[in-house]
Structure formats: structure tokens, C-alpha cells
Protein backbone atom coordinates (compact mmCIF):
# COMPACT_ATOMS: atom_id res chain seq x y z
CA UNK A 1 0.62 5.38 12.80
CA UNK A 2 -1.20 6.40 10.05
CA UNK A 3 -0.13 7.00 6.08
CA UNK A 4 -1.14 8.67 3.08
CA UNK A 5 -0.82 6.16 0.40
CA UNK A 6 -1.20 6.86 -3.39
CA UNK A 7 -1.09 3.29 -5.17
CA UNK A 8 -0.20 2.85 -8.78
CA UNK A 9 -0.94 -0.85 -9.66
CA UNK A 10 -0.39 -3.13 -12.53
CA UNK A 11 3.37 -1.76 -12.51
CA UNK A 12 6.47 -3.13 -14.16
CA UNK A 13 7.97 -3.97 -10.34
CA UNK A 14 6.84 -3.52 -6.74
CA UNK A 15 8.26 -0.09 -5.55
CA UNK A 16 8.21 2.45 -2.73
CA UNK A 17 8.34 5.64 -2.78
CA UNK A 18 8.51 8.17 0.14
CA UNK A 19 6.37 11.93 -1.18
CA UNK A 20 7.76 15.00 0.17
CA UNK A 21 4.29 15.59 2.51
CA UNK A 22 5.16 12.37 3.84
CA UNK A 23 2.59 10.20 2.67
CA UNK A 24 3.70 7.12 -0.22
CA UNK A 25 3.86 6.38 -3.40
CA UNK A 26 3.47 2.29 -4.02
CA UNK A 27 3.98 0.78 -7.30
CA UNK A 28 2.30 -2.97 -7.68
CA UNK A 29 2.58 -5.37 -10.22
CA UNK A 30 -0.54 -7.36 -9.26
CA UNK A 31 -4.07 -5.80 -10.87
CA UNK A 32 -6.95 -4.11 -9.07
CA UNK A 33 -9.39 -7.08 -9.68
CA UNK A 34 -10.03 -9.83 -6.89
CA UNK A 35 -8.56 -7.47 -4.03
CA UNK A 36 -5.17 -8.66 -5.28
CA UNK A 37 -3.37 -5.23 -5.32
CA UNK A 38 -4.36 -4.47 -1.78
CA UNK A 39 -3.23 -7.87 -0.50
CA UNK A 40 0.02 -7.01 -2.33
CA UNK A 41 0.11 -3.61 -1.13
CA UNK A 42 -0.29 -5.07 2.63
CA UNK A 43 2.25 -7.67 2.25
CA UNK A 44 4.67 -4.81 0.70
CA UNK A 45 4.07 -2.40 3.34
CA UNK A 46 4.48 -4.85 5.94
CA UNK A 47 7.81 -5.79 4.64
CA UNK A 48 8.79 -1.95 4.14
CA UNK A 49 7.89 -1.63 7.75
CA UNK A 50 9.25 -4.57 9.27
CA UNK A 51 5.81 -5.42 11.32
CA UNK A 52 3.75 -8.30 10.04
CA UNK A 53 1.00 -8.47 7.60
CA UNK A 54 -1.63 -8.05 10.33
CA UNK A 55 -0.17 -5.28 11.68
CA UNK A 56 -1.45 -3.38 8.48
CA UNK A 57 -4.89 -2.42 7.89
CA UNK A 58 -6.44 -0.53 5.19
CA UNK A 59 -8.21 1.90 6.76
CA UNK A 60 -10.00 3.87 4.21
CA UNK A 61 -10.11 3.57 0.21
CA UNK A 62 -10.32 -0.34 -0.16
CA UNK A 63 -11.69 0.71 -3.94
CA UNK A 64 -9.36 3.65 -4.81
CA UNK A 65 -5.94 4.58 -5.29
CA UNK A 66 -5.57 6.57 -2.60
CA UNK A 67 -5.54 4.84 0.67
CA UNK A 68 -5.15 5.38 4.02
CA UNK A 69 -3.19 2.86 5.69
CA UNK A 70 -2.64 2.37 9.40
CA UNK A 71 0.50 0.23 11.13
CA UNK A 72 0.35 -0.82 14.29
């Protein structure tokens, strides 16, 4: 499966939020630098899911804020 995710990091809190197209909205507290954010964002989504971290894969948009993620 395959997800639209918009990614808002240095946050207040960690936060999900489900967008009306269907895609996600994912608020991170950890910053962009060091690929920290998108280990967060994995470990998040994983959780969210319930699959494990390697089940989730970044599929496009490792340097952006909008990402497309894929579970498997």
C-alpha cells in the first residue's frame, strides 16, 4: 500500500493526521538534519500501522516534505 505523506518536522509532539484525499499529515519533533525526521517518521508510521519498522520504506522524497511512503 502506498501513502501520500505531507511531513511537518521539528513539531511540539509526534502526531498523525489522516487528510480528506487520504494521504497524511505527520507532525515530528526530531529535525530534518542527519536523516533523523525520516527515521522518526518510519518508526511513527510503523507504530500507526502496526507492521514493523522494515515494513516501511520511503519510497520517494527522502529530501522533502512530501513523501511517498509504501507499507508492506
Amino acid at each position: 500500500m502506498k501513502i501520500s505523506v505531507k511531513v511537518i518536522a521539528n513539531a511540539k509532539q509526534n502526531k498523525i493526521e489522516e487528510l480528506p484525499g487520504g494521504g497524511l499529515k505527520v507532525h515530528l519533533t526530531a529535525i530534518r538534519e542527519k536523516n533523523k525526521a525520516n527515521r522518526q517518521l518510519v518508526e511513527l508510521l510503523a507504530g500507526y500501522y502496526h507492521v514493523s519498522k522494515g515494513q516501511v520504506e520511503i519510497v520517494k522524497g527522502q529530501l522533502i516534505s512530501q513523501k511517498v511512503i509504501e507499507i508492506r
